[in-house]
Protein backbone atom coordinates (compact mmCIF):
# COMPACT_ATOMS: atom_id res chain seq x y z
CA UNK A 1 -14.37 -6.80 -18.94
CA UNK A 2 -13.80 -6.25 -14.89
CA UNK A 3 -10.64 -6.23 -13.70
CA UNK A 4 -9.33 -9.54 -11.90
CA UNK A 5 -6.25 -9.91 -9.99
CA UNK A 6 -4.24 -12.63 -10.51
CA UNK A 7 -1.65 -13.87 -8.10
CA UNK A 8 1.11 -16.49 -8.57
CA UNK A 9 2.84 -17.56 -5.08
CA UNK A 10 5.58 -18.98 -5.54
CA UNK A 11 6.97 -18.65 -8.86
CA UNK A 12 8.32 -21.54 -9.78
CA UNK A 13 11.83 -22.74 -11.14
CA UNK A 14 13.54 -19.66 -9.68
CA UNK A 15 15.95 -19.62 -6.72
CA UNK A 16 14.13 -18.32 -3.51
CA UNK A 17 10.46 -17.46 -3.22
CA UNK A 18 9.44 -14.73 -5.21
CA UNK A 19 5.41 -13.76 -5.67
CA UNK A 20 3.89 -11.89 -8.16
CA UNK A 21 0.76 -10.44 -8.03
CA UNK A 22 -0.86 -8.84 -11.26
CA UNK A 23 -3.81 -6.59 -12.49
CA UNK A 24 -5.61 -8.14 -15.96
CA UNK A 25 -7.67 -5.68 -17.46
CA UNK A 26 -9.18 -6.55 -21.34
CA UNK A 27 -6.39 -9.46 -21.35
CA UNK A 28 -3.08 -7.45 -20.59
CA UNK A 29 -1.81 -6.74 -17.15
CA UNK A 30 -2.05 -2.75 -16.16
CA UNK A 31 -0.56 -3.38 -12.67
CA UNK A 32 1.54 -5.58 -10.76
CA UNK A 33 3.48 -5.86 -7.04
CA UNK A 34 6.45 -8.37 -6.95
CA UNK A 35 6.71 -9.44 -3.44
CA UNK A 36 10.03 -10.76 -1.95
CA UNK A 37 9.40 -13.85 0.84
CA UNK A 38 12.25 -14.17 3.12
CA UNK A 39 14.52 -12.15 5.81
CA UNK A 40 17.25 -10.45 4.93
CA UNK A 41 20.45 -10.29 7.39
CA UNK A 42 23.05 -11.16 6.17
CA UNK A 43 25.02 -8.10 6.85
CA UNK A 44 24.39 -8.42 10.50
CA UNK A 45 26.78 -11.83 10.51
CA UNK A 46 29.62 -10.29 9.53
CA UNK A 47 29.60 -7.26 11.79
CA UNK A 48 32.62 -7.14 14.42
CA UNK A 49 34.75 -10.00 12.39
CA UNK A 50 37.72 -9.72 11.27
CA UNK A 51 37.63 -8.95 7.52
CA UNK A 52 38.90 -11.61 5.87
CA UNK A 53 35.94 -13.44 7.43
CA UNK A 54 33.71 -11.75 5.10
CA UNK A 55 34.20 -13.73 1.92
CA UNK A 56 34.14 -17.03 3.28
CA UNK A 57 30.40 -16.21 5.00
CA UNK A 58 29.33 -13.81 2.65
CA UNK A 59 29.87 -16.32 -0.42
CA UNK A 60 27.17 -18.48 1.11
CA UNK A 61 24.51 -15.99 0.16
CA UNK A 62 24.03 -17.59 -2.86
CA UNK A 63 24.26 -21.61 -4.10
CA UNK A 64 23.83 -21.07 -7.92
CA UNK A 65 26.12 -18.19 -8.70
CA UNK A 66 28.25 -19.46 -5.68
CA UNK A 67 31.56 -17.11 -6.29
CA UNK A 68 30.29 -14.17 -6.87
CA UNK A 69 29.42 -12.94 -3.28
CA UNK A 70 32.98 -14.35 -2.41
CA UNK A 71 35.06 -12.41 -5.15
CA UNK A 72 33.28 -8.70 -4.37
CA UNK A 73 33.60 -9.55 -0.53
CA UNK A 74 37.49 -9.40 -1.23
CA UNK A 75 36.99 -6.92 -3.60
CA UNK A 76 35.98 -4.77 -0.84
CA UNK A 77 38.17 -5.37 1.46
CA UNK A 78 40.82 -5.13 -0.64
CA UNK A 79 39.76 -2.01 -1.47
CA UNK A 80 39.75 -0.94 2.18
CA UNK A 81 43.00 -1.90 2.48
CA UNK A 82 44.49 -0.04 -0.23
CA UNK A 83 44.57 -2.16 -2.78
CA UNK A 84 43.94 -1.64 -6.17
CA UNK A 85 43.21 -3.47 -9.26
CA UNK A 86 46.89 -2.67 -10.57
CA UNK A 87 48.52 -3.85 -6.88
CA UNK A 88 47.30 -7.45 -7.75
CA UNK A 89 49.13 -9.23 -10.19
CA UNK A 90 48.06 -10.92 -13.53
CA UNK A 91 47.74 -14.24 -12.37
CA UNK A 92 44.91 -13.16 -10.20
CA UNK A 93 43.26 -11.03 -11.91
CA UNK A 94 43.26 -14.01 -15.01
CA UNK A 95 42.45 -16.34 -12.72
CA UNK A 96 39.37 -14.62 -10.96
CA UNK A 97 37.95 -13.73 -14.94
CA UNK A 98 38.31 -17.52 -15.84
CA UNK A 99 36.59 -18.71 -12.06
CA UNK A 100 33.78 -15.84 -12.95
CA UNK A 101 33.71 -16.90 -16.62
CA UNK A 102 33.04 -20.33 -15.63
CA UNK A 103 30.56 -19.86 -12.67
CA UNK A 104 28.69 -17.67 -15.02
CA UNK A 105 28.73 -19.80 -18.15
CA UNK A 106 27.23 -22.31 -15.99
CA UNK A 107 24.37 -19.94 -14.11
CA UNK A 108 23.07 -19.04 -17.78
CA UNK A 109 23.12 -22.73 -18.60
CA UNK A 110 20.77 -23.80 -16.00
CA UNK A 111 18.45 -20.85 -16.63
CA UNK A 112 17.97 -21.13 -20.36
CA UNK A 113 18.02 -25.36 -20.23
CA UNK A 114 16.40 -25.49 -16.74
CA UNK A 115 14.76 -23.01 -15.30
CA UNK A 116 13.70 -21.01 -18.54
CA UNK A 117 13.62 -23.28 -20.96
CA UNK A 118 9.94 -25.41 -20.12
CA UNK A 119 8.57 -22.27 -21.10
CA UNK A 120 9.05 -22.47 -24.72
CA UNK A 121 10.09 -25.49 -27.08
CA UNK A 122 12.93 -23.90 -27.72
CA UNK A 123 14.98 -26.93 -28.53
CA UNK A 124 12.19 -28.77 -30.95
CA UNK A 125 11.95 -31.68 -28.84
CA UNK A 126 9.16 -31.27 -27.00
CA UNK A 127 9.10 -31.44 -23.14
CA UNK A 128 8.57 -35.90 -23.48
CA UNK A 129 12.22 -35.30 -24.73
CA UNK A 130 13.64 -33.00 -22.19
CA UNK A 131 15.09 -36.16 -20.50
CA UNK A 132 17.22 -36.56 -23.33
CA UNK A 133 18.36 -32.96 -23.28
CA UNK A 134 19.62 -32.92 -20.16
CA UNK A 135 21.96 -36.01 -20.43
CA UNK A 136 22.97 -35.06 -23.60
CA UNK A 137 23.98 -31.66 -22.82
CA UNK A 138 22.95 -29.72 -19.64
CA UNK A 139 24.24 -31.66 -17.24
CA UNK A 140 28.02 -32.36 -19.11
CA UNK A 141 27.78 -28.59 -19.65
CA UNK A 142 27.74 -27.97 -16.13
CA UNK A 143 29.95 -30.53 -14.73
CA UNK A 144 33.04 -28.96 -17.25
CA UNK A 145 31.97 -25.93 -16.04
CA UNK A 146 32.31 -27.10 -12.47
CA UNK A 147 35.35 -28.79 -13.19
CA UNK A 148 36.81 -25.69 -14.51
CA UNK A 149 36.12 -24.10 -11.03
CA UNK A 150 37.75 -26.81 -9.05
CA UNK A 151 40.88 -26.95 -11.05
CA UNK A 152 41.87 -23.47 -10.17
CA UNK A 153 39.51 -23.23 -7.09
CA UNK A 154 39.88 -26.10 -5.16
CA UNK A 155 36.52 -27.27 -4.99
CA UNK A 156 32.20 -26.30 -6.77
CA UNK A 157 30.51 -24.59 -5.76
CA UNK A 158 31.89 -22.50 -3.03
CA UNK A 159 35.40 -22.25 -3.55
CA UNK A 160 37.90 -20.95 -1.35
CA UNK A 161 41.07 -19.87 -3.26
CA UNK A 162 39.64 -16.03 -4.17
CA UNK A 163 40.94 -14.06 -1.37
CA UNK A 164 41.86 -10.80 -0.59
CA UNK A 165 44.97 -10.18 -2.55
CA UNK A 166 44.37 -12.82 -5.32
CA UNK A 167 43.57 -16.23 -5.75
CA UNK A 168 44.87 -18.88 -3.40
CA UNK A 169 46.39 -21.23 -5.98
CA UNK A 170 49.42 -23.34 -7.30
CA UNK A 171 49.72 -23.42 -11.05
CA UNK A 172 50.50 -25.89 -13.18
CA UNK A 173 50.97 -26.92 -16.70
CA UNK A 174 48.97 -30.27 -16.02
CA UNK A 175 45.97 -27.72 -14.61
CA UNK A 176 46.54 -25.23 -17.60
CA UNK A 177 46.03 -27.45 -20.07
CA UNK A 178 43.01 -29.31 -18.18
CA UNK A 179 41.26 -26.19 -17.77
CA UNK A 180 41.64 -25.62 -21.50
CA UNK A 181 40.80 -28.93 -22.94
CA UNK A 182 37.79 -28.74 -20.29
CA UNK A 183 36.64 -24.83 -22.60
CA UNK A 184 37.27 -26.64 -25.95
CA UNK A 185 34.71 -30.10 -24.52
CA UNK A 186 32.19 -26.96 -23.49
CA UNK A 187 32.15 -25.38 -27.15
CA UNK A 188 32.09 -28.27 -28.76
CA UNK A 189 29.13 -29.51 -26.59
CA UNK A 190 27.39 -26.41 -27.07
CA UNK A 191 27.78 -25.56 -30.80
CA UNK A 192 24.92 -27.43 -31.61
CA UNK A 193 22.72 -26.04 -29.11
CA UNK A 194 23.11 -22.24 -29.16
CA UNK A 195 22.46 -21.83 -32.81
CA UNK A 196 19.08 -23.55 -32.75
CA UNK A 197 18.05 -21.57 -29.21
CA UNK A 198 18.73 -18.54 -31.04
CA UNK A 199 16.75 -19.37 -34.74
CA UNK A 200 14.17 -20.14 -31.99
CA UNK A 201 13.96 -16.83 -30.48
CA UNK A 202 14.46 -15.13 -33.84
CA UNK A 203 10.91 -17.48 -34.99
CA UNK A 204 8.83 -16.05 -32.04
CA UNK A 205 8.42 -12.40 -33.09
CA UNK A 206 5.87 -12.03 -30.87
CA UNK A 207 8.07 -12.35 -27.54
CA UNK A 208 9.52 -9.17 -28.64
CA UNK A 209 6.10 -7.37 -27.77
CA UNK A 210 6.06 -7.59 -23.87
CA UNK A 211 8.26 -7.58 -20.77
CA UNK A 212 9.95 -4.31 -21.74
CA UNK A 213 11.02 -2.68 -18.16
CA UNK A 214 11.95 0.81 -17.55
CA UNK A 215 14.65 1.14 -20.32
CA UNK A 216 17.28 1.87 -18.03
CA UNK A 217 20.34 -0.46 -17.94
CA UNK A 218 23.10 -0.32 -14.87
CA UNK A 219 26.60 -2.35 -15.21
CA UNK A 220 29.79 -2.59 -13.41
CA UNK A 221 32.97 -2.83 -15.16
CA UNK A 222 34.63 -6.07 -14.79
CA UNK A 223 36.61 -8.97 -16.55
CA UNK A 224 39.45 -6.63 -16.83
CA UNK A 225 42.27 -7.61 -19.30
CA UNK A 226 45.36 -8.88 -17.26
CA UNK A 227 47.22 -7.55 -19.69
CA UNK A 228 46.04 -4.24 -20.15
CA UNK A 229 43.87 -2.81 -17.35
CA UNK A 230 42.29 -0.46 -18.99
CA UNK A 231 40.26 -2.91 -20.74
CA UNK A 232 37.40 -4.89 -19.73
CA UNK A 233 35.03 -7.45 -21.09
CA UNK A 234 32.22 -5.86 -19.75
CA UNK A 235 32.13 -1.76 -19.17
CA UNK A 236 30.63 -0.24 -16.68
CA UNK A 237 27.93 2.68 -16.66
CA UNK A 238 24.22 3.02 -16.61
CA UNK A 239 21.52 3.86 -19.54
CA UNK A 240 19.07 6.41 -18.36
CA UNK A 241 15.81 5.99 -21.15
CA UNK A 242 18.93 5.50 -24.03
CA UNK A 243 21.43 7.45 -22.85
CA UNK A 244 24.75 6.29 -21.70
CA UNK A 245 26.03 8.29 -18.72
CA UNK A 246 29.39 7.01 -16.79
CA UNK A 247 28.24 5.25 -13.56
CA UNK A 248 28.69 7.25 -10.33
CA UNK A 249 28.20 4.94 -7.27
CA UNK A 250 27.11 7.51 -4.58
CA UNK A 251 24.03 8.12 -6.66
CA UNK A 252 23.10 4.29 -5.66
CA UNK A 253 20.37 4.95 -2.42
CA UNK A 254 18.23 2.30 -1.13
CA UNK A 255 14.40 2.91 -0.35
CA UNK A 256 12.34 0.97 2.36
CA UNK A 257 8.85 2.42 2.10
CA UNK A 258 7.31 -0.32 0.72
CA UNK A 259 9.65 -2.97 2.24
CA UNK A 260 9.13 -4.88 5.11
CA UNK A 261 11.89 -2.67 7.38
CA UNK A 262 11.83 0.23 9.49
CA UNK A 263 12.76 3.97 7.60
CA UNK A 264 15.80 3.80 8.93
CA UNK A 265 17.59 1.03 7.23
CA UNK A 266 16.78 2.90 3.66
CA UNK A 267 19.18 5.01 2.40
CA UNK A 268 23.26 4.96 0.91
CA UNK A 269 24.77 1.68 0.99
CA UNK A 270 28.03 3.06 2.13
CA UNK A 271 26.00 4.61 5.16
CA UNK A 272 22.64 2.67 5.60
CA UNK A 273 22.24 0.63 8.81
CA UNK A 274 21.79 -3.15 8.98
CA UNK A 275 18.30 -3.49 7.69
CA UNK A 276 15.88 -3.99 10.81
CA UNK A 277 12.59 -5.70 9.58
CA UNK A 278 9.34 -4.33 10.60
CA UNK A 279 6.92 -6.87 9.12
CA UNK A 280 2.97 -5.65 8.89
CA UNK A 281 4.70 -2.22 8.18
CA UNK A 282 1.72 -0.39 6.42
CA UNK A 283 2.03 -0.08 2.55
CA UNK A 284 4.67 -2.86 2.19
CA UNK A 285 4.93 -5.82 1.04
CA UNK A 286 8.67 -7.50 -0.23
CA UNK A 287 11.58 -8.15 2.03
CA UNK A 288 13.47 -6.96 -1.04
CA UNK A 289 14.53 -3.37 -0.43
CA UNK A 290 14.08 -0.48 -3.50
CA UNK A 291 17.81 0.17 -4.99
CA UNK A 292 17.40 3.31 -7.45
CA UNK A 293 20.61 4.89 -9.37
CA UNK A 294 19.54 9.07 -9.32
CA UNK A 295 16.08 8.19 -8.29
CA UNK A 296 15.67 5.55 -11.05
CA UNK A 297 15.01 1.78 -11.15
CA UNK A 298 17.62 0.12 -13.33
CA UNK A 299 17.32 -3.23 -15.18
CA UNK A 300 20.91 -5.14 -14.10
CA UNK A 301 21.50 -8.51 -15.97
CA UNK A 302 22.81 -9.73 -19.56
CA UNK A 303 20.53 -7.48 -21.38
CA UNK A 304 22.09 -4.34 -19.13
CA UNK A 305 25.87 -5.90 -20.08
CA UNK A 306 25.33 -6.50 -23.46
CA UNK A 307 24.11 -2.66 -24.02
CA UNK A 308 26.11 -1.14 -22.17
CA UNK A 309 29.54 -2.72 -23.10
CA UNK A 310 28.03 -2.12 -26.88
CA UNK A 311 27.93 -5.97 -27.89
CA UNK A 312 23.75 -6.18 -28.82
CA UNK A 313 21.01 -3.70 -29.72
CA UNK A 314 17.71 -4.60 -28.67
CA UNK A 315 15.74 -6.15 -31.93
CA UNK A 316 12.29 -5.00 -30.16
CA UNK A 317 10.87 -1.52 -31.64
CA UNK A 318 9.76 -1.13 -27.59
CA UNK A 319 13.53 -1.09 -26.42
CA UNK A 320 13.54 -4.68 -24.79
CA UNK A 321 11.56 -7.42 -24.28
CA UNK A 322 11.58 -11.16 -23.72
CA UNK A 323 13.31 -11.74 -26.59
CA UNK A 324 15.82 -9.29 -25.73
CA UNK A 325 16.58 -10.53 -22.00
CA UNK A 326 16.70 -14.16 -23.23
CA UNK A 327 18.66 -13.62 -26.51
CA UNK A 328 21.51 -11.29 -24.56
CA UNK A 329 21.72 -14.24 -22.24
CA UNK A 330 22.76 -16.60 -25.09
CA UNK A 331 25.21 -13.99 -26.76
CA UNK A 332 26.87 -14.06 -23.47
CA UNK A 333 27.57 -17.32 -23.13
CA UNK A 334 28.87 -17.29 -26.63
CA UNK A 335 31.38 -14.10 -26.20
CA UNK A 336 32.33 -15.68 -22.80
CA UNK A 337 33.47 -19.42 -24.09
CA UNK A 338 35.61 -16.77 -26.63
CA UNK A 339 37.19 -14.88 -23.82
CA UNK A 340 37.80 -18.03 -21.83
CA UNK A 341 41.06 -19.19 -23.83
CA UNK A 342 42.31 -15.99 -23.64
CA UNK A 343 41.88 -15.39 -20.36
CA UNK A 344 43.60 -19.35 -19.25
CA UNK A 345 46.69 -18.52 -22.03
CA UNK A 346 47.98 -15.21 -19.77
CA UNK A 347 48.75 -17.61 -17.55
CA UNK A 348 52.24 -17.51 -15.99
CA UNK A 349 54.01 -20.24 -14.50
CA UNK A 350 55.93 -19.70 -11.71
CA UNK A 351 54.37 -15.59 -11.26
CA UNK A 352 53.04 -14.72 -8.03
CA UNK A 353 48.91 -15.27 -7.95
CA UNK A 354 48.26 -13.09 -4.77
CA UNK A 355 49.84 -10.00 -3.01
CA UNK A 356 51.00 -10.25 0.70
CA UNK A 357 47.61 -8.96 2.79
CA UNK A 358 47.47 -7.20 6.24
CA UNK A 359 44.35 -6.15 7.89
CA UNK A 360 43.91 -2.69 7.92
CA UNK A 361 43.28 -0.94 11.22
CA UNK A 362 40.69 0.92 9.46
CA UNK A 363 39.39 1.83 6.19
CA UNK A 364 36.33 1.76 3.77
CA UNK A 365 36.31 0.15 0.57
CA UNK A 366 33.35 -0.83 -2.25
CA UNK A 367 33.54 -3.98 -4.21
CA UNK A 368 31.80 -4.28 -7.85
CA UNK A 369 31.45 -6.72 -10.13
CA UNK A 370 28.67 -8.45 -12.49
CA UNK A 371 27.19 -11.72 -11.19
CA UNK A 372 25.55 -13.93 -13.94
CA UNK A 373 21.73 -11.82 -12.67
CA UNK A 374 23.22 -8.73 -12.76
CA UNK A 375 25.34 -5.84 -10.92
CA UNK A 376 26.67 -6.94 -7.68
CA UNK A 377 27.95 -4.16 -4.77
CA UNK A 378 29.13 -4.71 -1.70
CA UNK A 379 30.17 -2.14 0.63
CA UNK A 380 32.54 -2.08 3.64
CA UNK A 381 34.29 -0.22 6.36
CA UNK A 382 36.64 -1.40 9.18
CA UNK A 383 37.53 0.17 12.51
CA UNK A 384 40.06 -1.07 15.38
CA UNK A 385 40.63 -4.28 12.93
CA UNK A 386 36.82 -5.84 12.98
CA UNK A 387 34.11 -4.80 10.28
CA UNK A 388 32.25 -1.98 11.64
CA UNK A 389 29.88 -1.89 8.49
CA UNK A 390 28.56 -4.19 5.34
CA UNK A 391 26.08 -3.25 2.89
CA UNK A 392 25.42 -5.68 0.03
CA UNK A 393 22.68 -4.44 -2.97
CA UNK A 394 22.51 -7.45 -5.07
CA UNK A 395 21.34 -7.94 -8.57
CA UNK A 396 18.02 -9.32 -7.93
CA UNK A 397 17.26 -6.90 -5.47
CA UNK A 398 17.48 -4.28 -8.51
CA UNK A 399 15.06 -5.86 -11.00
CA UNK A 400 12.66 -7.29 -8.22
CA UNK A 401 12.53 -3.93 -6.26
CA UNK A 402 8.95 -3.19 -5.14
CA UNK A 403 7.90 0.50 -5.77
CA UNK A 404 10.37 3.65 -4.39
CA UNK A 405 9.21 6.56 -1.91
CA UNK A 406 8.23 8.11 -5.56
CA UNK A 407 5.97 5.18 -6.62
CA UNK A 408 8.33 4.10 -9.19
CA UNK A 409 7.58 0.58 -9.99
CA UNK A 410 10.64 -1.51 -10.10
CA UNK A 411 11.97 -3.28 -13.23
CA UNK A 412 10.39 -6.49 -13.22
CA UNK A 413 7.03 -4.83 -11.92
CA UNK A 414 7.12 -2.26 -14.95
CA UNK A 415 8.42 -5.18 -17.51
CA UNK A 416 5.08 -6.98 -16.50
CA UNK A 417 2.99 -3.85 -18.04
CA UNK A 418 1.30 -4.48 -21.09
CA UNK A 419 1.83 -8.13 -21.02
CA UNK A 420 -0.77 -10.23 -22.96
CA UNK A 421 -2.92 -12.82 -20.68
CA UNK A 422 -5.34 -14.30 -22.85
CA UNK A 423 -6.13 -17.03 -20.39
CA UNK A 424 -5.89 -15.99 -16.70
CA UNK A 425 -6.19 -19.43 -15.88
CA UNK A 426 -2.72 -20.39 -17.62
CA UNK A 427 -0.76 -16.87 -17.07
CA UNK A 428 2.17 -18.09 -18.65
CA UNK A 429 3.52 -14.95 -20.27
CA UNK A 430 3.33 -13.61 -16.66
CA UNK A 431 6.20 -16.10 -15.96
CA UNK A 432 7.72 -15.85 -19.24
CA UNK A 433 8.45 -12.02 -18.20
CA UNK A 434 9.09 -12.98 -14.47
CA UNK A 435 11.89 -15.46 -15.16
CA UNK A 436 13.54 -13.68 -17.97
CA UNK A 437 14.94 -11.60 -15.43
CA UNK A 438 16.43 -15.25 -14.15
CA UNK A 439 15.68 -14.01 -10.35
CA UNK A 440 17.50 -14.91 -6.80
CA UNK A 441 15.64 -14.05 -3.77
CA UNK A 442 18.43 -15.91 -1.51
CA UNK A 443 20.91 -12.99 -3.23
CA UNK A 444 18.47 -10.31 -2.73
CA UNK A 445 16.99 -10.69 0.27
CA UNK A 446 19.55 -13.26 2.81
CA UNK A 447 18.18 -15.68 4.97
CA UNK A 448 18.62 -15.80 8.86
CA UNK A 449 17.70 -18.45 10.68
């Protein structure tokens, strides 16, 4: 049978525009070119700002996982300043896990009801009864989860109480014990839900036979334990074809060669220029740039988390798969509504929630942490006062990468290998794999207008 290229623009029920473009060859795809649609510049706001401008702009990157880009902002500056994760004190660093925990309890939510979930009858109600679903439970999920955010934050989405130094609160029992009884409504609510998604998943053995990716896995450490800070939820380090090395950040580079910028703007975050776009640039095609840890695409996400912090084993013989992405999703969720009590009773009443902050004259500083899509990095340095410098590699721009100076495929272009099209005129496995990775081209790529 002759080959026939198939090419879906936009994929749907994603955040940003994304398109795909695949080769189908005897009904399975043997190439494919993931093409990022928007202009990234969001690095380019902040420069010559004062610092502690950063999180406030740089948390609009995004309006699903809406903290994240806020909380590794200060992270960075923070870390410019001096400031360490043992500086801050408990109440901050609970406080951040629980707004984190929340906002990412809720991104999952509206990825495997929402955005996933038409996909597959997951649920056994049939799409005629998806109406039902969502009043019944996706939309009271989210609102506790939003509610959650506001108690401690202020306001969802887009709070403004994580700063540098801590969180910008005033505790209280009444807010304690709100936020708590708010966790217990979510678990109850959910119970019912996340056992039949996964004896769903566990009755499609066949989603465990495509969508496998390159088989290596990058995390940041994060959700530390304010108790002990050695400790956190999630560990940090990357899996290099089953091999768990510890992670090394200057081995992160950036590639452009296939990406719509001049060969400049490639290269270290912690060095790279503000990306300058060079659209019609021969051989590219994605705004998305090509982030490679020691000259190797990495998968970031749940599936990356739950191997690497040694909570879930891939159930496909191939090493991942659908299954694997949508089922480490789901376990996360579960081992984050566990954490969540924990994390609200270390508490203190009447304890400081943020240390004293001065801008720094100058300094550099790197902020990490794991948004619900994956590993999130930003990178900063300050001179005379005013950023001089901001990088940000974001999770999507990992797993949608287009293809590296070495002609690496990235992770979402390699998962599409090998997947099974019997009818090119419904290529819904194509999406299947595509939105596993639960993509955000507004976090990968930044809008400017």
């Amino acid at each position: 049978m002759a080959a026939k290229i198939l090419t879906i623009d936009p994929i749907t029920r994603i955040e940003g525009h994304l398109g795909v473009k695949v080769k189908v060859e005897d009904g399975v795809v043997t190439d494919s070119w993931c093409s990022g649609l928007l202009w990234r510049g969001f690095e380019k706001i902040v420069l010559n700002r004062d610092p502690r401008d950063a999180p406030v702009i740089l948390g609009r990157i995004c309006g699903v996982c809406h903290n994240i880009h806020h909380l590794v902002a200060s992270l960075a500056v923070e870390a410019a300043a001096g400031i360490g994760l043992e500086d801050l004190p408990s109440n901050a660093i609970a406080l951040r896990n629980i707004l984190q925990g929340a906002s990412c309890i809720y991104s999952h939510l509206v990825h495997i009801f929402v955005l996933a979930g038409p996909d597959y009858d997951m649920y056994g109600l049939g799409l005629e009864n998806y109406n039902v679903l969502m009043k019944e439970a996706i939309l009271p999920a989210q609102r506790l989860c939003n509610q959650i955010i506001a108690i401690f934050g202020g306001k969802a989405p887009h709070t403004e109480a994580i700063v540098p130094g801590g969180v910008a609160t005033v505790l209280s029992l009444d807010k304690i014990g709100s936020a708590l009884v708010r966790v217990r409504e979510l678990e109850k609510l959910l119970e019912a839900y996340v056992p039949k998604i996964l004896d769903y998943f566990d009755s499609q053995p066949e989603l465990q036979e495509f969508g496998v990716g390159p088989l290596n896995f990058l995390s940041y450490a994060c959700f530390p334990n304010p108790e002990n800070l050695g400790e956190t939820f999630i560990k940090g380090g990357v899996t290099i074809k089953g091999e768990f090395r510890s992670l090394n950040i200057d081995k992160i580079v950036e590639y452009v060669k296939h990406s719509w910028y001049t060969d400049d703007s490639g290269g270290k975050p912690s060095e790279a220029p503000p990306p300058k776009d060079q659209y019609g640039k021969a051989e590219a095609y994605s705004w998305a740039k090509s982030p490679r840890y020691d000259g190797e695409p990495c998968e970031v996400g749940p599936l990356a988390r739950m191997i690497n912090s040694g909570y879930y084993k891939p159930k496909s013989k191939h090493g991942a798969s659908v299954y694997d992405r949508m089922y480490a999703r789901i376990l996360e969720v579960k081992l984050l509504l566990e954490r969540m009590p924990e994390w609200i009773a270390a508490l203190k009443l009447g304890a400081d929630v943020c240390l004293p902050y001065k801008v720094p004259d100058s300094g550099f500083g790197v902020g990490l942490w794991e948004a619900p899509r994956g590993a999130n990095g930003h990178w900063v340095k300050i001179s005379a006062g005013k950023i001089a410098h901001y990088q940000v590699v974001s999770p999507t721009a990992w797993n949608i990468s287009p293809r590296d100076e070495a002609g690496k495929l990235g992770p979402v272009e390699q998962a599409l290998l090998g997947t099974p099209v019997p009818d090119p005129e419904n290529p819904v496995n194509v999406v299947r794999v595509v939105r596993s990775f639960d993509p955000c081209l507004a976090c990968s790529i930044h809008v400017v207008g």
